[in-house]
Structure formats: C-alpha cells, structure tokens
C-alpha atoms as a PDB file:
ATOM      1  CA  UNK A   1       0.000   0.000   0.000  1.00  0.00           C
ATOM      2  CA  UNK A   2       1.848   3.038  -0.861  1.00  0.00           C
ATOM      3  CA  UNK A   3       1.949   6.041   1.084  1.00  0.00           C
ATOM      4  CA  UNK A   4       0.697   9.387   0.668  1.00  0.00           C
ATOM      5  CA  UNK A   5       3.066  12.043  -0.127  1.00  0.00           C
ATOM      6  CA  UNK A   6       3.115  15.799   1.425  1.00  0.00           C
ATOM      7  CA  UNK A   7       2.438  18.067  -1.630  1.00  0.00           C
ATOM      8  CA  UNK A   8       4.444  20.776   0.560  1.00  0.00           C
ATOM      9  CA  UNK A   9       7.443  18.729   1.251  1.00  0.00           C
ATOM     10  CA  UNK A  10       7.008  16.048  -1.236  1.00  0.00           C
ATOM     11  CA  UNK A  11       7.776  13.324   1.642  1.00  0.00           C
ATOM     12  CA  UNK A  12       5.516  10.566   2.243  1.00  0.00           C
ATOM     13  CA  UNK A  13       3.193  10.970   5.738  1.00  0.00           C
ATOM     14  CA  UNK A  14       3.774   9.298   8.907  1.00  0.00           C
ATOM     15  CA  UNK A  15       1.780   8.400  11.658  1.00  0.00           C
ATOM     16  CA  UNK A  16       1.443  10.925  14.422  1.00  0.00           C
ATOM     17  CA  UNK A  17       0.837   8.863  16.867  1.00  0.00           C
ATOM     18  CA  UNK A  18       3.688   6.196  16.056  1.00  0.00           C
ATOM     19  CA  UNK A  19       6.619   6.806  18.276  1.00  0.00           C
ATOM     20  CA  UNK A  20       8.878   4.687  16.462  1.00  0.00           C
ATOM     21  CA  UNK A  21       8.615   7.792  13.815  1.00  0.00           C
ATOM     22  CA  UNK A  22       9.597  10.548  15.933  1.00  0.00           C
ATOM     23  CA  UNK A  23      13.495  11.411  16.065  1.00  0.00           C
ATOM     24  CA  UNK A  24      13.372  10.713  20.366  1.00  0.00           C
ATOM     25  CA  UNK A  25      16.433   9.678  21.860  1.00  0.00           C
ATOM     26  CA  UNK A  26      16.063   6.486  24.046  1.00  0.00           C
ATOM     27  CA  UNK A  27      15.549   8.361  27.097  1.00  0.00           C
ATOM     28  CA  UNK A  28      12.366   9.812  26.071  1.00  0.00           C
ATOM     29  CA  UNK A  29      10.808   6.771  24.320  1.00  0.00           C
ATOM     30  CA  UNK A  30      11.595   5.450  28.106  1.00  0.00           C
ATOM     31  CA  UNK A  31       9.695   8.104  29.529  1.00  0.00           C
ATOM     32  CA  UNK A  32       6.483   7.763  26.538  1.00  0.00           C
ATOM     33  CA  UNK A  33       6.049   3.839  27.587  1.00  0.00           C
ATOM     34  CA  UNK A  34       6.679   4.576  31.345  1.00  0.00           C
ATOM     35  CA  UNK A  35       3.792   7.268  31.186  1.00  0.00           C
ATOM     36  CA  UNK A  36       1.451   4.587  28.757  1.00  0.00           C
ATOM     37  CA  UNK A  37       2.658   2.249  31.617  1.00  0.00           C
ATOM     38  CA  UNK A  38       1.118   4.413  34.403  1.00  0.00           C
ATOM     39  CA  UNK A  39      -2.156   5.516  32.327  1.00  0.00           C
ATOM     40  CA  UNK A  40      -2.810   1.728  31.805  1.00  0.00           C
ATOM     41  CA  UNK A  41      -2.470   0.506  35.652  1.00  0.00           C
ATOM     42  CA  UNK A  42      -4.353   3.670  36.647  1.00  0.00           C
ATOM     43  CA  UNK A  43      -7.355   2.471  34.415  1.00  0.00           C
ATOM     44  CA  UNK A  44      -6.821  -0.728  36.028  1.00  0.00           C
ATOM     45  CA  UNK A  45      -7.359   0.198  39.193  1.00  0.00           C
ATOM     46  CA  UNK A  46     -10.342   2.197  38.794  1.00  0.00           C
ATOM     47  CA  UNK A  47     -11.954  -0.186  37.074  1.00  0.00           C
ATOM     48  CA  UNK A  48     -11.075  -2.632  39.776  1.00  0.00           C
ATOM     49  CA  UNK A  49     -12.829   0.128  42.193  1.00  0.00           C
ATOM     50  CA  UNK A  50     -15.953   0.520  40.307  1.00  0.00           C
ATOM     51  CA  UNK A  51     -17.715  -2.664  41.607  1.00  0.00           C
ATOM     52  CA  UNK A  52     -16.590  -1.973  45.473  1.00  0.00           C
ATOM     53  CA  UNK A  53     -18.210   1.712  45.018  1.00  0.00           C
ATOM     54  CA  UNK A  54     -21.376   0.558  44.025  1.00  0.00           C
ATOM     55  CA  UNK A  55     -21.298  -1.786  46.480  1.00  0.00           C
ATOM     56  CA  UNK A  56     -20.388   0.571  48.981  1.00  0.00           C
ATOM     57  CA  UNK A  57     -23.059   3.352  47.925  1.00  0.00           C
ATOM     58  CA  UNK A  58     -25.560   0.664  48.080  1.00  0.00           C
ATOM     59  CA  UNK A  59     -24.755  -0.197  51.863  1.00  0.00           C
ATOM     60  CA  UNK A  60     -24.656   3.269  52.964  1.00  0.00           C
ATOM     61  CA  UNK A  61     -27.740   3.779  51.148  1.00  0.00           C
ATOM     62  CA  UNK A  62     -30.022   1.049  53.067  1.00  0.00           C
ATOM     63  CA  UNK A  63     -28.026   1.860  56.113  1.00  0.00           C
ATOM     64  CA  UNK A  64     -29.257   5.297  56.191  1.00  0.00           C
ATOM     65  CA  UNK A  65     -32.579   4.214  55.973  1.00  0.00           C
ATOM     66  CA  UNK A  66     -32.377   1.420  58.450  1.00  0.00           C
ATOM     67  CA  UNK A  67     -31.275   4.389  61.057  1.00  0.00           C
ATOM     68  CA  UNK A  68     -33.335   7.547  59.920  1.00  0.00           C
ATOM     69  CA  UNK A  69     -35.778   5.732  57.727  1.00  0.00           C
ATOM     70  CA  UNK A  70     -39.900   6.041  58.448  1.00  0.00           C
ATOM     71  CA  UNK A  71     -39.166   2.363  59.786  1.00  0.00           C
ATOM     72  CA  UNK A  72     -35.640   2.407  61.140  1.00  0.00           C
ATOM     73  CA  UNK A  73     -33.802   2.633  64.555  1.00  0.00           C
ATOM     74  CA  UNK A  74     -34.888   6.019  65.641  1.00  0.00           C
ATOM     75  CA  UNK A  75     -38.522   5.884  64.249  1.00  0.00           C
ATOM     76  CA  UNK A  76     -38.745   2.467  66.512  1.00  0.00           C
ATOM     77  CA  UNK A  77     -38.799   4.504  69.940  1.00  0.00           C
ATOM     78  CA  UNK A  78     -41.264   7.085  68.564  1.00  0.00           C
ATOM     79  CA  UNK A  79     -43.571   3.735  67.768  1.00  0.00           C
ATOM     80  CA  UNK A  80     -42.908   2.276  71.354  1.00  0.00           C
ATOM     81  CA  UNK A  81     -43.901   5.607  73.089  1.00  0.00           C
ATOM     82  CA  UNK A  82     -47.043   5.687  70.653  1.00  0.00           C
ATOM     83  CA  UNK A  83     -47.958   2.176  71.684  1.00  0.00           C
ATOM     84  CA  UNK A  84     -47.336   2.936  75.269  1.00  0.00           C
ATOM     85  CA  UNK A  85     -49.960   6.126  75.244  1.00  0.00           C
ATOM     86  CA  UNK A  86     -52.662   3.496  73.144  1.00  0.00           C
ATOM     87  CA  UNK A  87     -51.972   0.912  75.741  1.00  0.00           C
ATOM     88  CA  UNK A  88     -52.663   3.539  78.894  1.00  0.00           C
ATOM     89  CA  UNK A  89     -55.988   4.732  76.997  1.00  0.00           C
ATOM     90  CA  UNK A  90     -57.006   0.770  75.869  1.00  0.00           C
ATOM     91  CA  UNK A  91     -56.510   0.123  79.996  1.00  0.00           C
ATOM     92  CA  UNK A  92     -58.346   2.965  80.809  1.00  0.00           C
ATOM     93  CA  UNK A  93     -61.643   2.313  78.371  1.00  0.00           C
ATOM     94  CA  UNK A  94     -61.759  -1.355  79.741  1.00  0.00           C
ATOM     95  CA  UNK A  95     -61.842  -0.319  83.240  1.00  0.00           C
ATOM     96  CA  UNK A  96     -64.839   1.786  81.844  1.00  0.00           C
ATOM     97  CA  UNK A  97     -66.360  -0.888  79.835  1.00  0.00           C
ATOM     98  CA  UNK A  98     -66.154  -3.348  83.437  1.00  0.00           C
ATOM     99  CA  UNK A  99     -67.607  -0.469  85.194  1.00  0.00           C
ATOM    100  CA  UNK A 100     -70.697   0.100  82.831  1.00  0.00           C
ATOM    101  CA  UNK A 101     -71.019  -3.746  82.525  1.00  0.00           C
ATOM    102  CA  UNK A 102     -71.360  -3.958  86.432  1.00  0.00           C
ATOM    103  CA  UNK A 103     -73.971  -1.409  86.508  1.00  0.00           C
ATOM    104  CA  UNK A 104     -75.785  -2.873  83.608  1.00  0.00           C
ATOM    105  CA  UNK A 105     -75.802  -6.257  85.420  1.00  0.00           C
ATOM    106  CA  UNK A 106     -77.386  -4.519  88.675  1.00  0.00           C
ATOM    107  CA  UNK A 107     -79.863  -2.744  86.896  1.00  0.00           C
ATOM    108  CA  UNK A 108     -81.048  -6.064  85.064  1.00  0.00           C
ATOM    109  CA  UNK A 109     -81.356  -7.762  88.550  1.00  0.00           C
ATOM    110  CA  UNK A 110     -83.333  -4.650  89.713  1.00  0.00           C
ATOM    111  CA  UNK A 111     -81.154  -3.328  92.447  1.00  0.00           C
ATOM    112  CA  UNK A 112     -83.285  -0.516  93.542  1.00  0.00           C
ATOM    113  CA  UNK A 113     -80.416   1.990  93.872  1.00  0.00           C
ATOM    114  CA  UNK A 114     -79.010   2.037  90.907  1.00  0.00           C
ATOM    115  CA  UNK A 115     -82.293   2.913  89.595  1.00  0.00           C
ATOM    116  CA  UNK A 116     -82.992   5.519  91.626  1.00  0.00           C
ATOM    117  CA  UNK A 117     -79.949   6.600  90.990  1.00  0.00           C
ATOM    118  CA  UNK A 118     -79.928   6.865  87.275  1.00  0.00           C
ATOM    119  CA  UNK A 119     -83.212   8.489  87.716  1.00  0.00           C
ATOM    120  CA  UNK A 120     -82.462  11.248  89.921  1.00  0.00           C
ATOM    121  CA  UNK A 121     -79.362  11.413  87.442  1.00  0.00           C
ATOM    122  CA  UNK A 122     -81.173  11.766  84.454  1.00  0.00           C
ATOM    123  CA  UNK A 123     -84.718  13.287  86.111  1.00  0.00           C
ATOM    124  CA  UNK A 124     -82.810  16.201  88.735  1.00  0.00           C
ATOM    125  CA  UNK A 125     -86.033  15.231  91.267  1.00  0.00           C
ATOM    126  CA  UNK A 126     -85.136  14.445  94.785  1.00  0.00           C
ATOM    127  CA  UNK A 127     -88.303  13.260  97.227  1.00  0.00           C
ATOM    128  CA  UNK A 128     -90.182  15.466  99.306  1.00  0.00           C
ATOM    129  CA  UNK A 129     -87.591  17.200 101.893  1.00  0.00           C
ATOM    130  CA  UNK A 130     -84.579  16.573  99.213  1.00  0.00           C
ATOM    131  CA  UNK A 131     -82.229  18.529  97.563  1.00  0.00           C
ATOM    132  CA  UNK A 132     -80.755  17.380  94.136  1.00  0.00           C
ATOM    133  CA  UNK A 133     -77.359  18.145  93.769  1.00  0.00           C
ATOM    134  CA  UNK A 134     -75.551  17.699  90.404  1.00  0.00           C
ATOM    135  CA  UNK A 135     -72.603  15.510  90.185  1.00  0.00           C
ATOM    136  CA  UNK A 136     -69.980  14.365  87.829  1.00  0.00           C
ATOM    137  CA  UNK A 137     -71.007  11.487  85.279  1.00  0.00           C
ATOM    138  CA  UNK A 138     -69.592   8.178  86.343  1.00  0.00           C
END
C-alpha cells in the first residue's frame, strides 16, 4: 500500500501517533512507555474500584434508611412511646367498659339503687324534703 506524499514537502506521511517515527532519543521513548505504563495501571485500578463503590453506595444507602428511615432505629422509639400512650388509653376504656357492665348487670337484677340513681341522674327530682345536687357522670 503506498503512502501518501506531502504536496508541501514532497515526503511521504507518517503516523502521528507512532513513536517509532519521531526522532526521540532512548531516554524519552523510556519516559512515553513509562507514562502509557502508568495511564494503563491507573485504568486498572479504577476499574477494579468501580464494583466496590457501588457496592459501597448501596450499603450506605439502606443503612441510612435502616437508622433515619420512616421504619428504622430512631422511628422504633417514637412507635414504642405511641404504643405505650394506646396501651394507657385501651386500659383505661376497659376499666370503663367493666364499670358500665357492672352497673348494667345490677340494673337487670333490679337493684333498687341504681335505679334511683340513674333516675335522679337523668330526672334532677329528689323526694319530698330533698335537695338534688348535680354531680360528675360516672
């Protein structure tokens, strides 16, 4: 294949990039592969690094979330005090609920004071000679 020729200098063309080409003393080709030498294990290693990084990323990634997440470390105690205030007012309506059932139970055996009671309760009337007083609810 022949080469082309310069029209300005009537030589043929060489490759640019060819090193062989270039009038370099040893010293300097040296230098040139020692430099392609250090490019080459540079690329190596961050392409050795890539894999690890993602990795990496990825576990700081989920670890964030498993500490500052809506369902990590620090969102479990906010849950626990929640549950703690549901379980005080869940104690607190079923000592209600017993109470109400008790009085419902006297009332269908016809215990004559809880009736009058509810009825001066709900009616304000006191016999002759009494004074109704309000009161709280039970």
């Amino acid at each position: 294949m022949p080469k082309s020729v310069s029209p300005r200098t009537g030589q043929p063309h060489r490759n640019v990039f060819d090193i062989n080409h270039f009038p370099l003393d040893r010293a300097n080709r040296y230098v040139i592969r020692w430099d392609m030498r250090i490019r080459r294990s540079v690329s190596r290693a961050f392409a050795a690094m890539v894999f690890p990084a993602i990795c990496a990323g990825a576990v700081l990634y989920f670890g964030y979330y498993a500490i500052w997440g809506a369902r990590g470390v620090l969102a479990l105690a906010d849950t626990n005090a929640r549950l703690a205030v549901r379980q005080e007012q869940l104690a607190s309506l079923r000592d209600q609920r017993h109470r109400l059932e008790r009085r419902i139970r006297l009332m269908a055996h016809g215990d004559s004071d809880i009736v009058e009671e509810q009825a001066r309760d709900q009616l304000m009337d006191g016999g002759t000679g009494e004074v109704a007083v309000p009161r709280k609810a039970h």
